[in-house]
Protein backbone atom coordinates (compact mmCIF):
# COMPACT_ATOMS: atom_id res chain seq x y z
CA UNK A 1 33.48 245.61 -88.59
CA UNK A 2 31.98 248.43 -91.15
CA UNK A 3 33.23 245.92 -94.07
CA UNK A 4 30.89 242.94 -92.29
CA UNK A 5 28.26 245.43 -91.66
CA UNK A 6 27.84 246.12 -94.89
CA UNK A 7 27.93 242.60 -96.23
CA UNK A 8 25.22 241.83 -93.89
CA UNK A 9 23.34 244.93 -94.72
CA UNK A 10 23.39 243.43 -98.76
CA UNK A 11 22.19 240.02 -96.97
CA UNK A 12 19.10 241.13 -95.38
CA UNK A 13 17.82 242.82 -98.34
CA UNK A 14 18.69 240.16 -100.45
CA UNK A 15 17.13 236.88 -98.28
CA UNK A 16 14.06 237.05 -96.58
CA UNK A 17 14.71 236.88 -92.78
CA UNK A 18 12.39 235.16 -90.19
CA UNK A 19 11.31 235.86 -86.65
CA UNK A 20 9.89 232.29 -85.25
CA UNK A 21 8.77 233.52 -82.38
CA UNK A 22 7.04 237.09 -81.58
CA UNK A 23 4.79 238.08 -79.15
CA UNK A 24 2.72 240.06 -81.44
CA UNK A 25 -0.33 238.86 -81.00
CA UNK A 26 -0.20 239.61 -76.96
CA UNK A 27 0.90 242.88 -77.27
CA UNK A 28 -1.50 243.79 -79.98
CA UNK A 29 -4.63 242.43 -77.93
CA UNK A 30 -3.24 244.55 -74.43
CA UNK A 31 -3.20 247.47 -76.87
CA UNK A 32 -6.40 247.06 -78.09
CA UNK A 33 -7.57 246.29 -74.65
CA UNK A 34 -6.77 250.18 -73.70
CA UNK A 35 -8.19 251.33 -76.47
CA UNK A 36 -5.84 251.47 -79.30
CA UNK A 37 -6.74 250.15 -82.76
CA UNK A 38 -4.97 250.37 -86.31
CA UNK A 39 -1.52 249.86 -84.80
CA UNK A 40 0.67 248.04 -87.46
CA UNK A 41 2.49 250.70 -88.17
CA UNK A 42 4.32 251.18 -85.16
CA UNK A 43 5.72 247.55 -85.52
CA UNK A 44 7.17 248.44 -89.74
CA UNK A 45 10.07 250.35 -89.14
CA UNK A 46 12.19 248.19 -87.01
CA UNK A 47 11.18 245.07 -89.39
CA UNK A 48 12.22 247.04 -92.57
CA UNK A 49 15.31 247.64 -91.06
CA UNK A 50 15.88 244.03 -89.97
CA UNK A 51 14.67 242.42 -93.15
CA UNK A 52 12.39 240.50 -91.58
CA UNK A 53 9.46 239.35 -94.11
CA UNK A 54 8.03 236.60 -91.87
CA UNK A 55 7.36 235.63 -88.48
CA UNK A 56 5.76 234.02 -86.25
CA UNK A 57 3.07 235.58 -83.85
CA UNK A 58 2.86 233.13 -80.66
CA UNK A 59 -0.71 232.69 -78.85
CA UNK A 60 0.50 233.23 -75.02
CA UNK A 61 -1.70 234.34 -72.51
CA UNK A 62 -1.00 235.73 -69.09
CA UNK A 63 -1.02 233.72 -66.35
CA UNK A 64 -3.86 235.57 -64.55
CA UNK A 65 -6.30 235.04 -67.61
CA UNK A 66 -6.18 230.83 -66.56
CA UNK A 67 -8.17 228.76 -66.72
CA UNK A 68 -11.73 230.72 -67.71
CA UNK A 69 -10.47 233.15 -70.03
CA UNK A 70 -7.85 230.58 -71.98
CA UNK A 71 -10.36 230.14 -74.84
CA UNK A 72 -11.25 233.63 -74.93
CA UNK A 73 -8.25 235.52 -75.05
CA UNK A 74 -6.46 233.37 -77.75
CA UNK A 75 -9.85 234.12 -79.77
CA UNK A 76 -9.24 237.78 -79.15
CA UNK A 77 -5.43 237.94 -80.15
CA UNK A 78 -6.71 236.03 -83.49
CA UNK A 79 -9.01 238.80 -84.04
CA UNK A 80 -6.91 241.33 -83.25
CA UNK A 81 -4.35 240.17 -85.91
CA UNK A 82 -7.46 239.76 -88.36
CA UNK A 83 -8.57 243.22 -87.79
CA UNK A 84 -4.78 244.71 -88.40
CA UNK A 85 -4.82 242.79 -91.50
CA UNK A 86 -8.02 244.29 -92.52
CA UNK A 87 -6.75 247.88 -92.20
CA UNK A 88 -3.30 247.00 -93.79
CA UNK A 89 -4.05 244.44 -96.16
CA UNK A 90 -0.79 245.42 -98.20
CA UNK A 91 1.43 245.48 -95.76
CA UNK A 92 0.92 242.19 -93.68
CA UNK A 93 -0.92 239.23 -94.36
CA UNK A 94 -1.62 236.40 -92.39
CA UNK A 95 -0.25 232.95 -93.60
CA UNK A 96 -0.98 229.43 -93.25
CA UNK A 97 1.75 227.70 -95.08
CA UNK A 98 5.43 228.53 -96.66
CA UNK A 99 4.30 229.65 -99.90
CA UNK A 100 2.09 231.79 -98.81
CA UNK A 101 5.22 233.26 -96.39
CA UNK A 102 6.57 233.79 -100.11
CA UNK A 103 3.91 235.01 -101.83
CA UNK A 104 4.00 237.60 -99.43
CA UNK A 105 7.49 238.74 -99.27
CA UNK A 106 6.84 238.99 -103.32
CA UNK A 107 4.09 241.76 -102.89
CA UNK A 108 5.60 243.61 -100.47
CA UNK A 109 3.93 241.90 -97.53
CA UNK A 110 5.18 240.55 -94.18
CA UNK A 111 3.77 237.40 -93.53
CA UNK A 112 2.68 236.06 -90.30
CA UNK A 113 2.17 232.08 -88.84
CA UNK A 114 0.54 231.55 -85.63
CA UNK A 115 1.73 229.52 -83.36
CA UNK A 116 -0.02 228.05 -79.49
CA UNK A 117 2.84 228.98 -76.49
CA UNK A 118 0.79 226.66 -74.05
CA UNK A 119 -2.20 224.75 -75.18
CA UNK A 120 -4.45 226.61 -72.15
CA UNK A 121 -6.94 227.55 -75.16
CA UNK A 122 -7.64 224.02 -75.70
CA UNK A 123 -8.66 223.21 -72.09
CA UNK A 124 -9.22 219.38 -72.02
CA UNK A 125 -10.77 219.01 -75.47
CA UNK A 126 -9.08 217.76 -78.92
CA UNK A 127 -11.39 219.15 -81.12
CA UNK A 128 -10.61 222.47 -80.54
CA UNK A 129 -6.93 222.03 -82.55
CA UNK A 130 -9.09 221.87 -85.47
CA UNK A 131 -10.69 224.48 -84.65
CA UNK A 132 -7.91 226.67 -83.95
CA UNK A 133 -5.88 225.23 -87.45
CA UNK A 134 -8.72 226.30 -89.03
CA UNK A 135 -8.71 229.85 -87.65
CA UNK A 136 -4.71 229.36 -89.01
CA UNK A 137 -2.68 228.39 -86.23
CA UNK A 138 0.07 226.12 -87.28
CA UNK A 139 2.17 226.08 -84.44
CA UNK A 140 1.75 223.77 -81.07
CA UNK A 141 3.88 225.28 -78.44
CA UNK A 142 2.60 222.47 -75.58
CA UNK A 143 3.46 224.64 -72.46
CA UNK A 144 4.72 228.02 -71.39
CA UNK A 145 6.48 228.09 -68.07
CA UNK A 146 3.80 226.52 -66.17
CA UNK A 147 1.46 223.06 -66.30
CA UNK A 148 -1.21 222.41 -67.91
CA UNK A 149 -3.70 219.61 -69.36
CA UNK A 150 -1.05 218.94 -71.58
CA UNK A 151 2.56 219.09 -70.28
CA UNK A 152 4.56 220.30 -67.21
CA UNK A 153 6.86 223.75 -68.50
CA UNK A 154 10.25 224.00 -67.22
CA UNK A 155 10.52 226.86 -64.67
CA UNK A 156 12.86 229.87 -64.57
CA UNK A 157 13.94 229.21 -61.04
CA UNK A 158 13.16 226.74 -58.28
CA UNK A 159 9.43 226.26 -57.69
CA UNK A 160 7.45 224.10 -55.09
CA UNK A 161 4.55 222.32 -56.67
CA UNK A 162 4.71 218.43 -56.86
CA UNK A 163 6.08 216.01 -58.72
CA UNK A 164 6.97 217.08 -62.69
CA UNK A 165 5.85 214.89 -65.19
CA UNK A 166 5.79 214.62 -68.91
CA UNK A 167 2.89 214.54 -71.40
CA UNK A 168 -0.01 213.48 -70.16
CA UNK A 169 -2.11 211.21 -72.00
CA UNK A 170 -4.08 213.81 -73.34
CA UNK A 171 -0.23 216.06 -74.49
CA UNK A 172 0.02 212.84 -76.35
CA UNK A 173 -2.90 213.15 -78.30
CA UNK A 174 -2.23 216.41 -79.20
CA UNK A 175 1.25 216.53 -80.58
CA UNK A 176 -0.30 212.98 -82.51
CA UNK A 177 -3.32 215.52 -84.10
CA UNK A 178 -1.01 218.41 -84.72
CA UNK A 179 0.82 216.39 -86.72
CA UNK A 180 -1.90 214.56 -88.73
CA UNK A 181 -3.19 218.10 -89.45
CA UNK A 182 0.10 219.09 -90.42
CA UNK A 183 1.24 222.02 -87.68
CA UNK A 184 4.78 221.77 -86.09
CA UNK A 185 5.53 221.18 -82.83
CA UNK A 186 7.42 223.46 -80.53
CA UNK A 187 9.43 221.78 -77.27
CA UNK A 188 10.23 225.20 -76.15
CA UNK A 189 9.66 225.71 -72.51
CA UNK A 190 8.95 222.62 -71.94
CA UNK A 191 10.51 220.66 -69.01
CA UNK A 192 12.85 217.51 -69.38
CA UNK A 193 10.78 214.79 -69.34
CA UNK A 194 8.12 216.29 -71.08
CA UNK A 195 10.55 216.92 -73.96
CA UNK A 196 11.73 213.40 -74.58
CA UNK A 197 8.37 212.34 -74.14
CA UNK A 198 7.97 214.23 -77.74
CA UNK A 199 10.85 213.55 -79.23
CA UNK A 200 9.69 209.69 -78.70
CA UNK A 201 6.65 210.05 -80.46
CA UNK A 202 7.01 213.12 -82.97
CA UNK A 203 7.32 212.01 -86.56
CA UNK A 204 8.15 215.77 -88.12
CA UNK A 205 11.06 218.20 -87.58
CA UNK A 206 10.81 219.63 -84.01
CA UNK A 207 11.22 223.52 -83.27
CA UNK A 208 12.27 225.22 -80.24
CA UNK A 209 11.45 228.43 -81.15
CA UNK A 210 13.24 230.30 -78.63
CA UNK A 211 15.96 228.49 -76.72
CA UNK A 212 19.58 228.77 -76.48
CA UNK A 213 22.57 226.50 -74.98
CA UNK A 214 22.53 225.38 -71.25
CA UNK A 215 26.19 224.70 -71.71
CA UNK A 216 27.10 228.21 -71.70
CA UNK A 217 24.29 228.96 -68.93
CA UNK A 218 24.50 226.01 -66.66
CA UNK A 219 21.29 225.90 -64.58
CA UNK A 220 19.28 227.67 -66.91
CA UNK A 221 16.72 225.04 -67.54
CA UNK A 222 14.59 227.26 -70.43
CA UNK A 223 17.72 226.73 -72.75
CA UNK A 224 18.55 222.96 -74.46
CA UNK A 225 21.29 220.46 -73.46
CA UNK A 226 23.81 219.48 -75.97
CA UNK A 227 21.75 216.09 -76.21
CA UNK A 228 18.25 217.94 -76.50
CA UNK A 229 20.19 219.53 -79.44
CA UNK A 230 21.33 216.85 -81.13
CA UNK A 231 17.86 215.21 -80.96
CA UNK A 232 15.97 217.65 -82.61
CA UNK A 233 19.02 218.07 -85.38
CA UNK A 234 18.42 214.13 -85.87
CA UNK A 235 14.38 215.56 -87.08
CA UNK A 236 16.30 218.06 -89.13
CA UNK A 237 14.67 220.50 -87.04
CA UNK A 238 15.75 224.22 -85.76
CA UNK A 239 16.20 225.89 -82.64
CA UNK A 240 15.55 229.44 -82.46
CA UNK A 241 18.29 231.80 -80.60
CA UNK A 242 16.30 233.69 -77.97
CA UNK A 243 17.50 237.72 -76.99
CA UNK A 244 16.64 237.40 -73.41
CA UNK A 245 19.62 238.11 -71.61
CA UNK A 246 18.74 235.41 -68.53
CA UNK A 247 19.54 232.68 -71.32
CA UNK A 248 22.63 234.09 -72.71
CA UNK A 249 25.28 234.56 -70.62
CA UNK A 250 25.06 233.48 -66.16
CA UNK A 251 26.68 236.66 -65.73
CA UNK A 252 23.79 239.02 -67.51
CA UNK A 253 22.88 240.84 -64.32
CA UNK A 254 26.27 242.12 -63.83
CA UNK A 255 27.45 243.75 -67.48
CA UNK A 256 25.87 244.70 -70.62
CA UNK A 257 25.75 241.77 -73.13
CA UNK A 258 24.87 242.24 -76.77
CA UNK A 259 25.19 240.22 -80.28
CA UNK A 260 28.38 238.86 -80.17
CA UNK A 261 26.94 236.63 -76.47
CA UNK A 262 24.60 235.59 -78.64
CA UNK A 263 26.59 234.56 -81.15
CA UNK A 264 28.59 232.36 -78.85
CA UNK A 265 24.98 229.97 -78.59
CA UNK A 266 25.05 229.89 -82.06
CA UNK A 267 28.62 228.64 -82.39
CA UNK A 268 28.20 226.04 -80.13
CA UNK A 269 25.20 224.69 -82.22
CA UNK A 270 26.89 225.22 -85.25
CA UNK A 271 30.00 222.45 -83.77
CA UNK A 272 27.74 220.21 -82.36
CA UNK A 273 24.95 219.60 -84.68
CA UNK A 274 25.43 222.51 -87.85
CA UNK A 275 24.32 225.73 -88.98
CA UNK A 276 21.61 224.64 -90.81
CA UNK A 277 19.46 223.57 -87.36
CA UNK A 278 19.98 227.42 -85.89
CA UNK A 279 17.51 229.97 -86.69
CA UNK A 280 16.17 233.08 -84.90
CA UNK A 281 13.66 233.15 -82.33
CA UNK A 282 14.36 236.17 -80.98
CA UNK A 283 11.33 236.25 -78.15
CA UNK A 284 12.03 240.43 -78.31
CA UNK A 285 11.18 240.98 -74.40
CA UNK A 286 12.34 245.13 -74.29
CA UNK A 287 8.84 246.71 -75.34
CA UNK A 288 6.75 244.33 -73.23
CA UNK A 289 8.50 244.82 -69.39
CA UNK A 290 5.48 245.83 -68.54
CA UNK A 291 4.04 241.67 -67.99
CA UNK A 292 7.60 240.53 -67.84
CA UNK A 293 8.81 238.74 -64.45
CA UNK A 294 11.44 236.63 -65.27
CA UNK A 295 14.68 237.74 -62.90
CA UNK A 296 16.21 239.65 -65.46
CA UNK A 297 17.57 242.92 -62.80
CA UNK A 298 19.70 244.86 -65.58
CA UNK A 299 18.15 247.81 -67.58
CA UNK A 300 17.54 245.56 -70.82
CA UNK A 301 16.27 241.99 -71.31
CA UNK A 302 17.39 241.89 -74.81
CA UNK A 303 21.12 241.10 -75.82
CA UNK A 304 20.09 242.31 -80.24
CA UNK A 305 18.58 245.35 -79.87
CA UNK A 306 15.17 244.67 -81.42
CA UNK A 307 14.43 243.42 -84.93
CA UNK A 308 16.54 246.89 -86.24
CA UNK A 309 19.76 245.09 -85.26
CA UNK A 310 19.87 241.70 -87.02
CA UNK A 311 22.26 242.86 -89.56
CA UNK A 312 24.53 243.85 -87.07
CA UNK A 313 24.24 240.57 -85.56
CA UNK A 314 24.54 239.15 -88.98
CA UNK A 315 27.71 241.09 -89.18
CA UNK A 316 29.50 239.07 -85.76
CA UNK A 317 28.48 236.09 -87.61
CA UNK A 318 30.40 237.01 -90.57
CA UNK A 319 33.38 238.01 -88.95
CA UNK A 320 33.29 235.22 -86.97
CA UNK A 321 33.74 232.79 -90.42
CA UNK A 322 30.25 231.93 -91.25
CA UNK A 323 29.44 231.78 -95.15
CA UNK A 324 27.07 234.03 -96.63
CA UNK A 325 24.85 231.27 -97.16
CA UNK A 326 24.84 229.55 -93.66
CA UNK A 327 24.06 233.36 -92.46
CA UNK A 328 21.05 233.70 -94.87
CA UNK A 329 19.85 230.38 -93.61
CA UNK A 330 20.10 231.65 -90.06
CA UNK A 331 18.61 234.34 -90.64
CA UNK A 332 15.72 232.85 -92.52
CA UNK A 333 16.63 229.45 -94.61
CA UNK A 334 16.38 227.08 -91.96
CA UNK A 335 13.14 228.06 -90.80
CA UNK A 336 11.82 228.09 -94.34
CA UNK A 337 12.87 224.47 -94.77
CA UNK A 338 10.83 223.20 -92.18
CA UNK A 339 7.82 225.04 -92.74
CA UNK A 340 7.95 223.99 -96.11
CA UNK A 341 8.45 220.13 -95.34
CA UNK A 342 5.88 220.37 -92.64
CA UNK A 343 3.06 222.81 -93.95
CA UNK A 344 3.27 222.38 -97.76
């Protein structure tokens, strides 16, 4: 394995690698919320070490700021991000398009997209999208685990609360205005129906930013069937491979898992539809337990150790046959192909 390590050690320094889903922008805001300020670097060190030199910064809010602080505490994760970038100007850099992602990594910079998990912000009213593109959000995650003017999200486990549904009328005009702005659209999270309803009407590569295989976790309805999968391959679109133990393997409770479970989603992608629609989306869940309730009862949620491990997960993908360049566009190709074709 020290042979693959090192390989993969040569890889990360060599390609950029990309995070499409983060929770940055959440964490930051509870920091500053307790008083904190100037925090960047605490998040360098396990980036440098993973290569990462973009990613992307979700927009979720916690279920007890809905509905009447939706607005505002998107607004405040936005200016929390703005406010790091104003003390550490040369270190990160907030993007709104793939060059810029590059222009970035170039000087030394990580870059960082924005992306909506759950349109809450939005309430019932369009124009806000613009608003929020215009602030730099580029992402339109419709729904977290929960409904909303938009869509119905798929649930961890059973939950009593009516009938599901799909997009509404209103979901319908925003995945139509995303896309005439030119943001991507992320199916993550949401529920069946509401996920077909997309791919029927999206016109540009779809992203799940951080879902894995419900064939090798059968119940698990956060994670994508095999034909979910092959749909958004048929956009040319990615699907990121999530950390969170739950979604991994049915028996996570009961041993420790780590990269090489992971690796097994990524496999079964990789048969079914190709390497080039996998990407990582890692949803790192470890330093946040603090919010977290999502039935995960061993010591760790995450499988990859935090952003410090990708090469070693890099390295199971190596051994396990993959060619240094279907690894570098796991690890940060893919994604960059679809930002490109959708934001440039």
């Amino acid at each position: 394995m020290t042979e693959f390590l090192q390989e993969a050690e040569r890889i990360v320094r060599e390609s950029p690698v990309v995070d499409v889903h983060y929770d940055l922008g959440m964490d930051l805001c509870d920091r500053y919320d307790r008083g904190e300020s100037r925090i960047w670097p605490d998040y360098e060190k396990p980036f440098a070490a993973g290569g990462v030199k973009a990613l992307v910064s979700s927009l979720f809010l916690h279920s007890y700021f809905l509905p009447e602080m939706a607005l505002r505490k998107a607004l405040d994760q936005v200016a929390c991000l703005l406010a790091e970038q104003e003390a550490f100007g040369d270190r990160l850099a907030l993007c709104r398009s793939a060059s810029e992602l590059e222009k970035a990594a170039e000087a030394g910079r990580i870059g960082i997209l924005l992306s909506f998990e759950g349109v809450e912000p939005l309430g019932n009213d369009l124009s806000l999208l613009r608003v929020f593109y215009e602030l730099g959000v580029r992402g339109v995650g419709l729904a977290w685990s929960r409904r909303n003017e938009a869509a119905d999200g798929c649930h961890f486990s059973p939950k009593r609360e009516g009938r599901k549904g799909g997009l509404t009328p209103f979901g319908v005009q925003v995945v139509e205005e995303a896309e005439r702005l030119g943001m991507w659209i992320d199916v993550s999270h949401l529920n069946d129906e509401g996920f077909w309803d997309v791919v029927a009407i999206a016109r540009s590569p779809l992203v799940a930013s951080h879902s894995n295989c419900r064939a090798l976790v059968p119940g698990m309805m956060r994670n994508l069937t095999d034909e979910q999968i092959v749909a958004i391959a048929k956009t040319d679109g990615i699907v990121g491979m999530n950390s969170c133990s739950a979604f991994v393997k049915p028996d996570h409770d009961r041993r420790r898992l780590g990269p090489e479970d992971l690796a097994d989603h990524v496999d079964h992608i990789a048969k079914l539809v190709g390497s080039r629609h996998v990407c990582l989306g890692f949803d790192f869940c470890d330093g946040f337990k603090d919010y977290l309730t999502m039935g995960c009862s061993v010591p760790t949620y995450d499988v990859v150790a935090g952003h410090g491990e990708i090469p070693a997960f890099a390295a199971v993908l190596l051994r396990r046959g993959y060619s240094e360049s279907e690894v570098k566009g796991i690890l940060g190709g893919n994604a960059m192909r679809v930002f490109r074709k959708i934001l440039d």
